[in-house]
C-alpha atoms as a PDB file:
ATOM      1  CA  UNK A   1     -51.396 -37.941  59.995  1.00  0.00           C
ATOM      2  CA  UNK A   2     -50.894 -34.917  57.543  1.00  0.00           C
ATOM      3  CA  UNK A   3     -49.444 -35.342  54.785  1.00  0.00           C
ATOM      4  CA  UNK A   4     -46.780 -33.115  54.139  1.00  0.00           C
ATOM      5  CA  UNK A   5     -45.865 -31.412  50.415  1.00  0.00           C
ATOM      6  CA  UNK A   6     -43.117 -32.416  48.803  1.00  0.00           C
ATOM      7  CA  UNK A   7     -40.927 -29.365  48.035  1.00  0.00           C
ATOM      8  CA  UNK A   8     -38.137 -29.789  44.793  1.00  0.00           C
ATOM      9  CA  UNK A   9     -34.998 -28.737  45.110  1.00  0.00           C
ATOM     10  CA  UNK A  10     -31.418 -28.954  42.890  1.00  0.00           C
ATOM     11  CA  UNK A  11     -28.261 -29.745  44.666  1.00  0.00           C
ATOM     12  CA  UNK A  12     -24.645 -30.231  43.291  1.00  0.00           C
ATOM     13  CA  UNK A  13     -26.657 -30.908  40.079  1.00  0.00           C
ATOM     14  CA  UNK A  14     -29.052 -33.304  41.430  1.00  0.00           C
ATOM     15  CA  UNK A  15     -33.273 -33.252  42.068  1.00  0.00           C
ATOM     16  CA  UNK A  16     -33.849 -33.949  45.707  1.00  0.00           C
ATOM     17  CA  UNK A  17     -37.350 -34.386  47.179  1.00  0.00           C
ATOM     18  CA  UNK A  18     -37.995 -33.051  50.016  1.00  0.00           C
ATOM     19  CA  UNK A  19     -40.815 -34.271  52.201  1.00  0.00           C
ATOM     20  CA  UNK A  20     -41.017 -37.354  50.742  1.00  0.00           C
ATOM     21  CA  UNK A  21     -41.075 -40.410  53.484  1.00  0.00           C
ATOM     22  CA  UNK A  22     -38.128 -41.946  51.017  1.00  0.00           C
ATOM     23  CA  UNK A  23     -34.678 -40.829  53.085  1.00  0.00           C
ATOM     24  CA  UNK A  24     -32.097 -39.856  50.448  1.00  0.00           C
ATOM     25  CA  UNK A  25     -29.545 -42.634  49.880  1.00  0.00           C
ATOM     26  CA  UNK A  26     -25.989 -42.267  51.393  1.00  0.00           C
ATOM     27  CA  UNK A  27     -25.044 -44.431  48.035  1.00  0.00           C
ATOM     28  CA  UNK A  28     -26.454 -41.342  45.966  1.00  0.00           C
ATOM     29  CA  UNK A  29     -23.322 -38.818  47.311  1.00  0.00           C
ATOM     30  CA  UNK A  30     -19.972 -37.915  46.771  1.00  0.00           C
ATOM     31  CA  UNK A  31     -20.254 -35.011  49.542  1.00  0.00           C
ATOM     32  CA  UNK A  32     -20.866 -36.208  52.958  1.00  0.00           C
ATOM     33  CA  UNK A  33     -21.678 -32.890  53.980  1.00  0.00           C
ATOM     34  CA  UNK A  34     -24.435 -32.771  51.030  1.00  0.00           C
ATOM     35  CA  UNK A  35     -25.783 -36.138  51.980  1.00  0.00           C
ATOM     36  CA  UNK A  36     -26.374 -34.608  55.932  1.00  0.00           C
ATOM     37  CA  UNK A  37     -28.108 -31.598  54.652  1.00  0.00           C
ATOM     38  CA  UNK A  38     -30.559 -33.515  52.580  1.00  0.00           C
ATOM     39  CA  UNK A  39     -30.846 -36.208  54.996  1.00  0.00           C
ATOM     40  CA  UNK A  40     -31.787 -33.987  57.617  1.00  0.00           C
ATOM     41  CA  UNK A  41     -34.054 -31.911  55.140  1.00  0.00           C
ATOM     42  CA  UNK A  42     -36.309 -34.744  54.041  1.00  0.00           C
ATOM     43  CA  UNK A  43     -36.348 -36.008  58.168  1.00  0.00           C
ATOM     44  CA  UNK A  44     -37.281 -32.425  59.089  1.00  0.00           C
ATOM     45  CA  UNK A  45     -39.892 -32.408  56.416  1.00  0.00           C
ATOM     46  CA  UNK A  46     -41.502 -35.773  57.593  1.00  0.00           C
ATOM     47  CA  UNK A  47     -41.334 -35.358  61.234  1.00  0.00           C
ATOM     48  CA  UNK A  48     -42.679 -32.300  63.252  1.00  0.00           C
ATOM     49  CA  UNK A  49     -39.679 -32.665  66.008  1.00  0.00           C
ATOM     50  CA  UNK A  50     -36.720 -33.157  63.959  1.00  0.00           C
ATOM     51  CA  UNK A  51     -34.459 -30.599  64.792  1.00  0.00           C
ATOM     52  CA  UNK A  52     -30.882 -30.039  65.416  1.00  0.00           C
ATOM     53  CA  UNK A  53     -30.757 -31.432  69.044  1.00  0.00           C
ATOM     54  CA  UNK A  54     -33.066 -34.421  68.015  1.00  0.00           C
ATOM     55  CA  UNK A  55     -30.291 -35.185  65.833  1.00  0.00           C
ATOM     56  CA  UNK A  56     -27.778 -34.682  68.596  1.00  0.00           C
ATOM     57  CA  UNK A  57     -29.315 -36.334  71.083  1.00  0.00           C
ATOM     58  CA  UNK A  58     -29.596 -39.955  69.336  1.00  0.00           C
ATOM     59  CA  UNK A  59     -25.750 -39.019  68.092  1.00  0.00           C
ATOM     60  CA  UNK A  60     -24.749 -38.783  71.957  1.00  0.00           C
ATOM     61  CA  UNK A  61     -23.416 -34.891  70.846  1.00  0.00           C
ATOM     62  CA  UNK A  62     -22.744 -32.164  73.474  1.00  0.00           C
ATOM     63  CA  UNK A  63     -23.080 -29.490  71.164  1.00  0.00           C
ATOM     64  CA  UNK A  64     -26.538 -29.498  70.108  1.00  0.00           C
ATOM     65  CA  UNK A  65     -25.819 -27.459  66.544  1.00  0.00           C
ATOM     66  CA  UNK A  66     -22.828 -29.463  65.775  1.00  0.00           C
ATOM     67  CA  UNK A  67     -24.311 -31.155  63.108  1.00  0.00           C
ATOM     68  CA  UNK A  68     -25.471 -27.171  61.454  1.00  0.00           C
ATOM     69  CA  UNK A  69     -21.661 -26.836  61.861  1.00  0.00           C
ATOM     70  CA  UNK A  70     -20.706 -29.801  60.205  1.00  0.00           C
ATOM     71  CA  UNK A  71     -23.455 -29.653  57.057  1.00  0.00           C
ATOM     72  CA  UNK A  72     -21.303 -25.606  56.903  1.00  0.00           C
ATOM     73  CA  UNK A  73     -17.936 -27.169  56.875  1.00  0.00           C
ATOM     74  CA  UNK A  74     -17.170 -25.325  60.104  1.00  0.00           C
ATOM     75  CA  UNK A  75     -16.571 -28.771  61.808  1.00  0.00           C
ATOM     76  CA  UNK A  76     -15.106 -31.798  60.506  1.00  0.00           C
ATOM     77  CA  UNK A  77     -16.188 -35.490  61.913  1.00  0.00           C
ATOM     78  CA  UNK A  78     -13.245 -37.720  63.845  1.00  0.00           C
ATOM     79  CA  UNK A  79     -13.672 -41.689  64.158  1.00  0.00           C
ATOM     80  CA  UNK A  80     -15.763 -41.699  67.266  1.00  0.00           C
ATOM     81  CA  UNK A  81     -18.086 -39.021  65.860  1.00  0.00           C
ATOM     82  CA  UNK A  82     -18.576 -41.047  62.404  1.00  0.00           C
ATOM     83  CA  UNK A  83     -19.498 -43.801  64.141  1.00  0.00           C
ATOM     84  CA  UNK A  84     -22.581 -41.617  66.657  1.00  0.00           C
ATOM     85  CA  UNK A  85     -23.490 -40.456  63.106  1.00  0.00           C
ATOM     86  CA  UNK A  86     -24.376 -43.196  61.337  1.00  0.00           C
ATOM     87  CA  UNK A  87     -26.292 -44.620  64.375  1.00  0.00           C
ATOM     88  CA  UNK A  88     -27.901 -41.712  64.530  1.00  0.00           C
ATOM     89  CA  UNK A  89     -28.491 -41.603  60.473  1.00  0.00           C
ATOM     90  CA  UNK A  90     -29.594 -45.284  61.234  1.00  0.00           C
ATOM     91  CA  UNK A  91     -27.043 -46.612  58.455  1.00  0.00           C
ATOM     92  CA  UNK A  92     -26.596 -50.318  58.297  1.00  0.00           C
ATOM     93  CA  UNK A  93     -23.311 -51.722  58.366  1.00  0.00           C
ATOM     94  CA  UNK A  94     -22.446 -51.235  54.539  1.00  0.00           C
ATOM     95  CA  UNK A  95     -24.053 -47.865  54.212  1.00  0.00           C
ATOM     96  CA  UNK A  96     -22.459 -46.864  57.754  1.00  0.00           C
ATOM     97  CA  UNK A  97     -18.585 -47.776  55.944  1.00  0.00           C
ATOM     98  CA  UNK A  98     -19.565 -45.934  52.665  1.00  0.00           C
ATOM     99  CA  UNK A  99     -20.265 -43.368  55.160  1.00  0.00           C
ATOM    100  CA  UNK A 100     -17.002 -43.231  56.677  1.00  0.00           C
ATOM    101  CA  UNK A 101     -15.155 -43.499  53.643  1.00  0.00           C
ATOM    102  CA  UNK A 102     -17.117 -40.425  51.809  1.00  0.00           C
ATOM    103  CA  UNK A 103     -16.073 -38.284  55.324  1.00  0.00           C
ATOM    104  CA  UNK A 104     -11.962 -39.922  54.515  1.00  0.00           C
ATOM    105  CA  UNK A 105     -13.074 -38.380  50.515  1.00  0.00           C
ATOM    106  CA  UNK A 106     -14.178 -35.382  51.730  1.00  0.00           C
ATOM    107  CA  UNK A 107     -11.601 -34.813  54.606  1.00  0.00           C
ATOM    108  CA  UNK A 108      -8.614 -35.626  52.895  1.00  0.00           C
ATOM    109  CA  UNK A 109      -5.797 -33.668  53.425  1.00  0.00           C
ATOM    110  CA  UNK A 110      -3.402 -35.149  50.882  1.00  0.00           C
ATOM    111  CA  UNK A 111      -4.459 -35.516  46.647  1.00  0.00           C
ATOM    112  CA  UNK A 112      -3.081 -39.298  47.489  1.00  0.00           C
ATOM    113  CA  UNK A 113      -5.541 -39.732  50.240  1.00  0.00           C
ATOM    114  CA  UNK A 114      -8.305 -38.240  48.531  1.00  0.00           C
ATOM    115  CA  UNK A 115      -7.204 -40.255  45.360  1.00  0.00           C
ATOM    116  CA  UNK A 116      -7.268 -43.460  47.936  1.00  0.00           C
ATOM    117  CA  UNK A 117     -10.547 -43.036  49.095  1.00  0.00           C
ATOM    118  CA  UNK A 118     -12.254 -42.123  45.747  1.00  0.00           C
ATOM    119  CA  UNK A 119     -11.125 -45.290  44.697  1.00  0.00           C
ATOM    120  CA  UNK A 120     -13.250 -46.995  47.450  1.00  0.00           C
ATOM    121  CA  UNK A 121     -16.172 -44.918  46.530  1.00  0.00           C
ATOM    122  CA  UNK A 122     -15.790 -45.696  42.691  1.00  0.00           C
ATOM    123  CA  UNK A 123     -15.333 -49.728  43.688  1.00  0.00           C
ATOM    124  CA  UNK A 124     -18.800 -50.006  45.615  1.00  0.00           C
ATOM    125  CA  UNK A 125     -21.174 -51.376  43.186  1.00  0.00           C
ATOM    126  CA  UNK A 126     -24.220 -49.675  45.097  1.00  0.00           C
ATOM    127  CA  UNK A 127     -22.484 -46.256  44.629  1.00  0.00           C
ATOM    128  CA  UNK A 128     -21.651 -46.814  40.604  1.00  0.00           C
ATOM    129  CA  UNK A 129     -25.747 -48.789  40.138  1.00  0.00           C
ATOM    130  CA  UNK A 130     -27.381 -44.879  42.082  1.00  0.00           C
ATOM    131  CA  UNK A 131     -25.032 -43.091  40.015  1.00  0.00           C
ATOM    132  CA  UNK A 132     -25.742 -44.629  37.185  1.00  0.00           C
ATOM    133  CA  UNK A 133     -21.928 -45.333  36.702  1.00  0.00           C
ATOM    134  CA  UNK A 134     -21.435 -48.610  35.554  1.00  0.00           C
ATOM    135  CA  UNK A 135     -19.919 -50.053  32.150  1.00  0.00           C
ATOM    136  CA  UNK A 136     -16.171 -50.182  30.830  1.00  0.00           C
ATOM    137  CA  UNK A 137     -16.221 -46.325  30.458  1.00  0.00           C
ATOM    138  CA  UNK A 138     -16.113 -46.156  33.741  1.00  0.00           C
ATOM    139  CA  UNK A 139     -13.430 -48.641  34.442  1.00  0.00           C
ATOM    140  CA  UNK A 140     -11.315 -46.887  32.272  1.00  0.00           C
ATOM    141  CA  UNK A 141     -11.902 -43.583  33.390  1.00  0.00           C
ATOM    142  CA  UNK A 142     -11.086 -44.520  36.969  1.00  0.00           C
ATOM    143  CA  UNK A 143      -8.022 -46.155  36.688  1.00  0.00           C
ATOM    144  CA  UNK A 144      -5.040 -44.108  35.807  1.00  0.00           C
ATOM    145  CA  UNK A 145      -2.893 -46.944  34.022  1.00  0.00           C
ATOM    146  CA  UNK A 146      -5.830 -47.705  31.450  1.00  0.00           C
ATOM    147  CA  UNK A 147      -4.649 -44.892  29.133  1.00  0.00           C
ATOM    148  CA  UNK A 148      -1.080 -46.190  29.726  1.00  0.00           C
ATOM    149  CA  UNK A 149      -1.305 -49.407  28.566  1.00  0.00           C
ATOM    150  CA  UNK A 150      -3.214 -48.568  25.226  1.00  0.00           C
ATOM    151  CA  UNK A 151      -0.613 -45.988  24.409  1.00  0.00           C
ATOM    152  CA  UNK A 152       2.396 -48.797  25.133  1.00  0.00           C
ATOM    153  CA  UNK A 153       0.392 -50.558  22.444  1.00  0.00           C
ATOM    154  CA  UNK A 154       2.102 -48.158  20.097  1.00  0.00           C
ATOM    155  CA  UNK A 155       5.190 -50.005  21.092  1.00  0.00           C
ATOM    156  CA  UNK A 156       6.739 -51.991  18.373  1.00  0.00           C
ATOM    157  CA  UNK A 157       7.758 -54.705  20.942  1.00  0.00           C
ATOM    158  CA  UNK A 158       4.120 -54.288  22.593  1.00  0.00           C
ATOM    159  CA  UNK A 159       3.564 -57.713  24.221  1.00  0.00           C
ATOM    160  CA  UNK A 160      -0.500 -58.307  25.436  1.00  0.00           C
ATOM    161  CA  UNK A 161       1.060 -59.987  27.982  1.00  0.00           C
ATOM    162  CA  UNK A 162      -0.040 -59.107  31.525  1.00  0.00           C
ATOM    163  CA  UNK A 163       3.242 -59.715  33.426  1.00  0.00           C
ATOM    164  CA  UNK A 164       4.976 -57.884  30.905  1.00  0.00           C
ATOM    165  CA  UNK A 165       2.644 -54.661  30.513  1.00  0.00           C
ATOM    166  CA  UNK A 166       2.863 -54.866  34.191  1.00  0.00           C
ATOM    167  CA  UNK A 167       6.750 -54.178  34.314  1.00  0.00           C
ATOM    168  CA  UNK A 168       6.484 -51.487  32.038  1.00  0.00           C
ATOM    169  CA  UNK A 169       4.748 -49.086  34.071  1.00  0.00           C
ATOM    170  CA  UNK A 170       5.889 -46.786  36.376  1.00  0.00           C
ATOM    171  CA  UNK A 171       4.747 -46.998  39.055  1.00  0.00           C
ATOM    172  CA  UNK A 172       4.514 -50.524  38.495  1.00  0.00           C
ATOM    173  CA  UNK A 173       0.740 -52.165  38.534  1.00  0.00           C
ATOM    174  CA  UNK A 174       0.199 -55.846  38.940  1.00  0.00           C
ATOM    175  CA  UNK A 175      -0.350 -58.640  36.415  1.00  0.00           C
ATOM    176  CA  UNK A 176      -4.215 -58.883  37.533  1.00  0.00           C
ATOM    177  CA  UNK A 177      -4.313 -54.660  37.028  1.00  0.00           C
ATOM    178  CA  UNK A 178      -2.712 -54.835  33.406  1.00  0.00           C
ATOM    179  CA  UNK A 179      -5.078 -58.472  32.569  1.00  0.00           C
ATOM    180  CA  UNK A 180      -8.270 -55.967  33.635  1.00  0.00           C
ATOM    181  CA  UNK A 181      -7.072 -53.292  31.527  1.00  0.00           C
ATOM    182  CA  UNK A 182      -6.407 -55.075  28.495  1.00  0.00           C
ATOM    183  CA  UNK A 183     -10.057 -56.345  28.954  1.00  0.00           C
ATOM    184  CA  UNK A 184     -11.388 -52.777  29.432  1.00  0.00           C
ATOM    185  CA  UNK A 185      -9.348 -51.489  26.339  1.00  0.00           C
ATOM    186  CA  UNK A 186     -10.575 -53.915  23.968  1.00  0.00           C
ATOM    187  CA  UNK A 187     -14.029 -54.048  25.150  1.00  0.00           C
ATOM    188  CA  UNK A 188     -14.345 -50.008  24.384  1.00  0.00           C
ATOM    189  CA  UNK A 189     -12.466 -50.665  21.413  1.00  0.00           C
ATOM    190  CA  UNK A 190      -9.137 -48.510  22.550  1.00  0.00           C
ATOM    191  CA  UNK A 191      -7.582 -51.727  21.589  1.00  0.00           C
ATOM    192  CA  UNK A 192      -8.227 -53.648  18.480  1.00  0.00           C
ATOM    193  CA  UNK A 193      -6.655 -56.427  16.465  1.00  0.00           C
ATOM    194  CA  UNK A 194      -4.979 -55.391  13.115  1.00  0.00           C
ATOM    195  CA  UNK A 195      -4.915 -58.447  10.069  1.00  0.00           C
ATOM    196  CA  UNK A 196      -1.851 -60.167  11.861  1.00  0.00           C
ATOM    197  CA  UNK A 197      -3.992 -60.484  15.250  1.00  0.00           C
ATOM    198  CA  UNK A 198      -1.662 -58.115  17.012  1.00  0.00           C
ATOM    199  CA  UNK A 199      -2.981 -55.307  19.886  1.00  0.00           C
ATOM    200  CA  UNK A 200      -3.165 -51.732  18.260  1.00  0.00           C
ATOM    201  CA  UNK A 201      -4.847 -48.556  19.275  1.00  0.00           C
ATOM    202  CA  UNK A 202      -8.126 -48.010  18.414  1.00  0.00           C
ATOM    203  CA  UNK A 203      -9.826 -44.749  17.714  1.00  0.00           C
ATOM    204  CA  UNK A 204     -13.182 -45.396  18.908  1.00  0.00           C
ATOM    205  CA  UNK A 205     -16.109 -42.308  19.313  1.00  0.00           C
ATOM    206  CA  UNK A 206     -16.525 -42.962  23.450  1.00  0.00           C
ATOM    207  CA  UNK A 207     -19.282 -40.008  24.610  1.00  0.00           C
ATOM    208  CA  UNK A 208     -19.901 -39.681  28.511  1.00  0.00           C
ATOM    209  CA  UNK A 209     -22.879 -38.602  30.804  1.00  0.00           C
ATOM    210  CA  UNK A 210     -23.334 -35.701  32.669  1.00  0.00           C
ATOM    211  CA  UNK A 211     -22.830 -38.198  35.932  1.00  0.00           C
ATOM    212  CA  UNK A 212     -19.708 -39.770  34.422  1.00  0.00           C
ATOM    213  CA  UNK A 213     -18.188 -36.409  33.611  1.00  0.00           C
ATOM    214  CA  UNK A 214     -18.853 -34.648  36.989  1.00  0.00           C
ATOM    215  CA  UNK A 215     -18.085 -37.983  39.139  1.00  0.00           C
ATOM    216  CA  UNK A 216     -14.602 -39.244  37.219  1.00  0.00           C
ATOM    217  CA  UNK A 217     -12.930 -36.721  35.092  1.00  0.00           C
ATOM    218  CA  UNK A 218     -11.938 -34.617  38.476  1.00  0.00           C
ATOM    219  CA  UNK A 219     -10.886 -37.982  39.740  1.00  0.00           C
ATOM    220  CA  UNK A 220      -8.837 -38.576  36.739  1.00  0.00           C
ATOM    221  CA  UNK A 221      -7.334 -35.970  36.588  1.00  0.00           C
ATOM    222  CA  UNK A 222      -6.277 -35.697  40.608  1.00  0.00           C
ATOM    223  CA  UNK A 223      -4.817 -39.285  40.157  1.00  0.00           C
ATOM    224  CA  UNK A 224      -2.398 -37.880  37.179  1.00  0.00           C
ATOM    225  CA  UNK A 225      -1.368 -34.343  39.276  1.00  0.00           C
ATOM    226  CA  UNK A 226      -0.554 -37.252  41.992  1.00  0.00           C
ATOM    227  CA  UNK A 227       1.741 -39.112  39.303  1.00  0.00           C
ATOM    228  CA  UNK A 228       3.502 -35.468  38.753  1.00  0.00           C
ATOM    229  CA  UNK A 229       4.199 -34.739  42.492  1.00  0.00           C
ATOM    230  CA  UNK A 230       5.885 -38.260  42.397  1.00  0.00           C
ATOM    231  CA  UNK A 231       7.890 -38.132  39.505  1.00  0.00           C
ATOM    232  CA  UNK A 232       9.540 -34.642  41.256  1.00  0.00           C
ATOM    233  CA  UNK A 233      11.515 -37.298  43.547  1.00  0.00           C
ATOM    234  CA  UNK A 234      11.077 -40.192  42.125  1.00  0.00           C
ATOM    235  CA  UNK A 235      11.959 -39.345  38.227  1.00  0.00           C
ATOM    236  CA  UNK A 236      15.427 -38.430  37.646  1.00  0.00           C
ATOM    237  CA  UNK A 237      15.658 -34.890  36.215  1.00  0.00           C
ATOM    238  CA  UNK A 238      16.986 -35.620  32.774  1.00  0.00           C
ATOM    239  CA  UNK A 239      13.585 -38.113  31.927  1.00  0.00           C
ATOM    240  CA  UNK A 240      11.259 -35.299  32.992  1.00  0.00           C
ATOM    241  CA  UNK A 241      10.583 -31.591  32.706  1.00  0.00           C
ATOM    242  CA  UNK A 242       8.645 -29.972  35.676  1.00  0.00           C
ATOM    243  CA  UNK A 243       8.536 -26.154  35.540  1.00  0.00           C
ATOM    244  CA  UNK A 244       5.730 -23.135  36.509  1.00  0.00           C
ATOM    245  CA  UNK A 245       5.034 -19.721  36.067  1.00  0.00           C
ATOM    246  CA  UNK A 246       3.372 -17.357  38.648  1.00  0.00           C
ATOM    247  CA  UNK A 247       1.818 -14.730  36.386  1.00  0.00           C
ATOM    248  CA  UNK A 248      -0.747 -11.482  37.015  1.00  0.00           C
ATOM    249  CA  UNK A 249      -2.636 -10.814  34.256  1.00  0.00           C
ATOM    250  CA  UNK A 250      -6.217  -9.109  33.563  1.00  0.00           C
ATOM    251  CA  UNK A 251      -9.637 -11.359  34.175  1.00  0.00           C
ATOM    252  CA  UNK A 252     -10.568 -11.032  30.760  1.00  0.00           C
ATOM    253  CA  UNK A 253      -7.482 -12.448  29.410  1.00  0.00           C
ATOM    254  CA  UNK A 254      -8.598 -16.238  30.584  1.00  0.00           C
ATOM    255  CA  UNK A 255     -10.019 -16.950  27.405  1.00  0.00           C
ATOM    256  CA  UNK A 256      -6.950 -16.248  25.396  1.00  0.00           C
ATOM    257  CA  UNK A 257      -4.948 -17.796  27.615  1.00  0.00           C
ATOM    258  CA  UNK A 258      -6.750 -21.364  27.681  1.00  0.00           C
ATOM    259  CA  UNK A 259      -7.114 -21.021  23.803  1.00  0.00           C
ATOM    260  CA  UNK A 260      -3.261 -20.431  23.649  1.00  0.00           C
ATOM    261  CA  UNK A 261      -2.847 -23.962  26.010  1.00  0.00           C
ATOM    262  CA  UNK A 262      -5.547 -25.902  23.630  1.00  0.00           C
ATOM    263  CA  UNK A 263      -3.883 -25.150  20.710  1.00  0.00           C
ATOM    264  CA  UNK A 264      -0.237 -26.117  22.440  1.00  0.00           C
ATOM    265  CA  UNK A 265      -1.995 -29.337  23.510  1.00  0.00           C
ATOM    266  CA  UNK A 266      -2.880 -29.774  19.732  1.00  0.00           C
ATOM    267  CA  UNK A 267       0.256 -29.171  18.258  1.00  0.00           C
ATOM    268  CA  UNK A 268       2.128 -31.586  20.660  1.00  0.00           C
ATOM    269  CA  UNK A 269      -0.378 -34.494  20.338  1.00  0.00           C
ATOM    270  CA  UNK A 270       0.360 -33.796  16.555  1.00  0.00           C
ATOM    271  CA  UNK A 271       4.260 -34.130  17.385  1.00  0.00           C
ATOM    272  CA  UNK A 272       3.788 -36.878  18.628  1.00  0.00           C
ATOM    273  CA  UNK A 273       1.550 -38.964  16.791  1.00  0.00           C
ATOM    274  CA  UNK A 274       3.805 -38.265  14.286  1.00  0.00           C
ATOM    275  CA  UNK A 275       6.343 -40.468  16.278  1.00  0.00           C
ATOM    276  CA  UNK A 276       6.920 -43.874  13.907  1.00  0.00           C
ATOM    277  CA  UNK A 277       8.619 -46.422  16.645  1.00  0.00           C
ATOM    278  CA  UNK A 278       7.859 -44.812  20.281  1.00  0.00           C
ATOM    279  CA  UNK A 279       9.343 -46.533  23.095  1.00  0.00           C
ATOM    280  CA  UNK A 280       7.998 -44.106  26.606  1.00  0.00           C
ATOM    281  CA  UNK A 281       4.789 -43.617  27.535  1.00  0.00           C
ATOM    282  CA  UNK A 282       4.616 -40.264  29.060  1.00  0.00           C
ATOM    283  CA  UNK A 283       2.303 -37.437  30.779  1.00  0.00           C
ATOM    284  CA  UNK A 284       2.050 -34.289  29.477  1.00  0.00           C
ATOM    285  CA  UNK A 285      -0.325 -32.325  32.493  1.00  0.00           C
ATOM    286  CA  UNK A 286      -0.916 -28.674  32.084  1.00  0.00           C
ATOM    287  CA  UNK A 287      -2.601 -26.780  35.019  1.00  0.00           C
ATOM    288  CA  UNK A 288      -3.917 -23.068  35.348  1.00  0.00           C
ATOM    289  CA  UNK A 289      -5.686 -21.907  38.034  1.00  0.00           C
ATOM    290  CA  UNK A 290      -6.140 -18.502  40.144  1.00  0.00           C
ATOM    291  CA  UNK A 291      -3.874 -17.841  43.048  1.00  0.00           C
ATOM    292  CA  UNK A 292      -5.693 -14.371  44.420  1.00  0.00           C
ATOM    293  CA  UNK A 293      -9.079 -12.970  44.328  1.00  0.00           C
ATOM    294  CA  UNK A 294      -9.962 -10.496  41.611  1.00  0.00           C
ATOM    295  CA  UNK A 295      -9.953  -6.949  42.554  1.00  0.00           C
ATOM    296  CA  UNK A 296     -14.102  -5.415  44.106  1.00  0.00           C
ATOM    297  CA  UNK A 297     -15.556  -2.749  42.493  1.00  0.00           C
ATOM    298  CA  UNK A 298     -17.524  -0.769  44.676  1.00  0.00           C
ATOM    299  CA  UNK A 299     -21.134   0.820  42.191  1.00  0.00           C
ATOM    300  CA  UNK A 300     -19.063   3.106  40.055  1.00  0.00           C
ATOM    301  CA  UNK A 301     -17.122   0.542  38.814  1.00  0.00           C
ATOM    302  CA  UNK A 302     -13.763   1.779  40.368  1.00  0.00           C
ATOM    303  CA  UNK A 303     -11.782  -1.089  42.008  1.00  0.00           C
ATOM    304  CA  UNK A 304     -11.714  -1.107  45.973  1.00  0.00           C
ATOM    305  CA  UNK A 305      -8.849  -2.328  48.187  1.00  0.00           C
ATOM    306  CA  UNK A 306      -8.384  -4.353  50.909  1.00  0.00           C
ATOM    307  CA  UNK A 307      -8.986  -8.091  51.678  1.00  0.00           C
ATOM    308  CA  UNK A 308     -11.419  -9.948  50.624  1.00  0.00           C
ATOM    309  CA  UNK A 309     -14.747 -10.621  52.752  1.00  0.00           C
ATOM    310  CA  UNK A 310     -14.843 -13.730  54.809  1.00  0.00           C
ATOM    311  CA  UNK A 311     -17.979 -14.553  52.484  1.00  0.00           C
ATOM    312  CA  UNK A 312     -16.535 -14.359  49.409  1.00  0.00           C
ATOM    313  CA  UNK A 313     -13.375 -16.278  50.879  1.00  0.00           C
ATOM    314  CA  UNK A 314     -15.356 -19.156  51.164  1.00  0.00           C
ATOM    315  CA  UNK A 315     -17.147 -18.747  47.017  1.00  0.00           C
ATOM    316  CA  UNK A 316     -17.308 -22.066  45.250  1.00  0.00           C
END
């Protein structure tokens, strides 16, 4: 048989061999979509008839480039196709329900359903062992109530008991959620015991990984924009202040701008800190992102008009 060369290549920040008889590892992705490119990359590589309609034909597809479709995000998969995938893919049962779950992840249409189904991802321990993800840092990253309980701790009638931390927070978590937390807290030091043996915050140094970063800190943060679409029904407008501005300003001015926000974010974590006998834990979340595209320039550096290309639509 000839052996084939193994070409390197980078994807969403990871090395992937290519023409290596190894299949890449469904348990190695948080992009479905990424996982079928390199899947069928490294089969391609490895096997002279791979193709497209190989793929299709084991899948029990009509469209014989609907997988090409899919790998584009021109094509999402329903139930019954998830299912002809991972036979196709040849996924056991385990790796054929991470499957399904990273298409729910990457198909969501709602930041509670994605938050849902990240959750499921984060809670499979052969995900968090490829990703190198394991450890309390983790834990705490993942789970949106961890911060919430070490910052009750500030609490002059702070209680470390579980039923009680439990009834505190809105929403409200169970007993077994606030027992794992305290756990987590302590164990990263977020939590310590002062002389009289009581819970108080830490201030431990915690540093993350490059995989830890890029996996959870999105995550966090999509489970506390979820909190703040709640609390618009659910919080009465007197406990809470939710307000926006829709602004046009110049490209270049995005540095000022986010320096202006850091050094708001400062000043109120100073405020309060300075706080002697807080009683509410709250969430301070401050969001800026584009709404348009910036204007083309066509060579002379004069702006164009019109729309935007269909390419540059679809720019990371």
């Amino acid at each position: 048989m000839r052996r084939v060369s193994p070409v390197t290549t980078r994807c969403y920040g990871r090395r992937v061999t290519v023409g290596d008889p190894k299949l890449p590892s469904v348990y190695e992705y948080l992009d479905f979509r990424a996982f079928l490119r390199d899947h069928f990359e490294a089969s391609k590589a490895t096997k002279k008839h791979y193709s497209y309609r190989f793929f299709a034909r084991h899948a029990n597809l009509s469209s014989s480039n609907f997988l090409k479709l899919v790998i584009q995000g021109k094509r999402n998969l329903g139930p019954s196709t998830i299912e002809s995938f991972a036979k196709a893919l040849k996924l056991d049962g385990p790796e054929a329900a991470f499957f399904a779950t990273l298409v729910t992840l990457g198909q969501a249409q709602t930041v509670a359903e994605r938050n849902r189904a990240f959750e499921q991802v984060a809670a499979n321990r052969r995900f968090r062992a490829a990703r190198r993800l394991e450890g309390p840092l983790f834990e705490y990253l993942t789970r949106w109530f961890y911060p919430v309980i070490r910052e009750l701790a500030a609490r002059p009638d702070f209680r470390d008991e579980p039923r009680w931390i439990a009834a505190q927070i809105r929403p409200r978590v169970t007993a077994e959620q606030a027992r794992a937390g305290l756990a987590t807290l302590e164990q990263l030091g977020l939590l310590v015991r002062d002389e009289r043996g009581r819970l108080v915050r830490g201030d431990p140094s915690l540093t993350t990984g490059h995989e830890v970063r890029s996996v959870v800190v999105p995550a966090y943060h999509r489970q506390m924009i979820e909190r703040a679409g709640n609390a618009v029904d659910t919080v009465a407008p007197e406990e809470r202040d939710i307000s926006a501005l829709t602004v046009c300003v110049r490209a270049t001015s995005l540095g000022d701008l986010k320096e202006r926000i850091h050094r708001f974010r400062e000043e109120m974590l100073e405020r309060c800190d300075s706080e002697t006998e807080p009683e509410i834990v709250y969430q301070l979340c401050i969001q800026l992102f584009p709404l348009s595209h910036p204007p083309r320039h066509d060579p002379a550096g004069e702006p164009t008009t019109g729309r935007p290309s269909a390419r540059s639509a679809r720019g990371a």
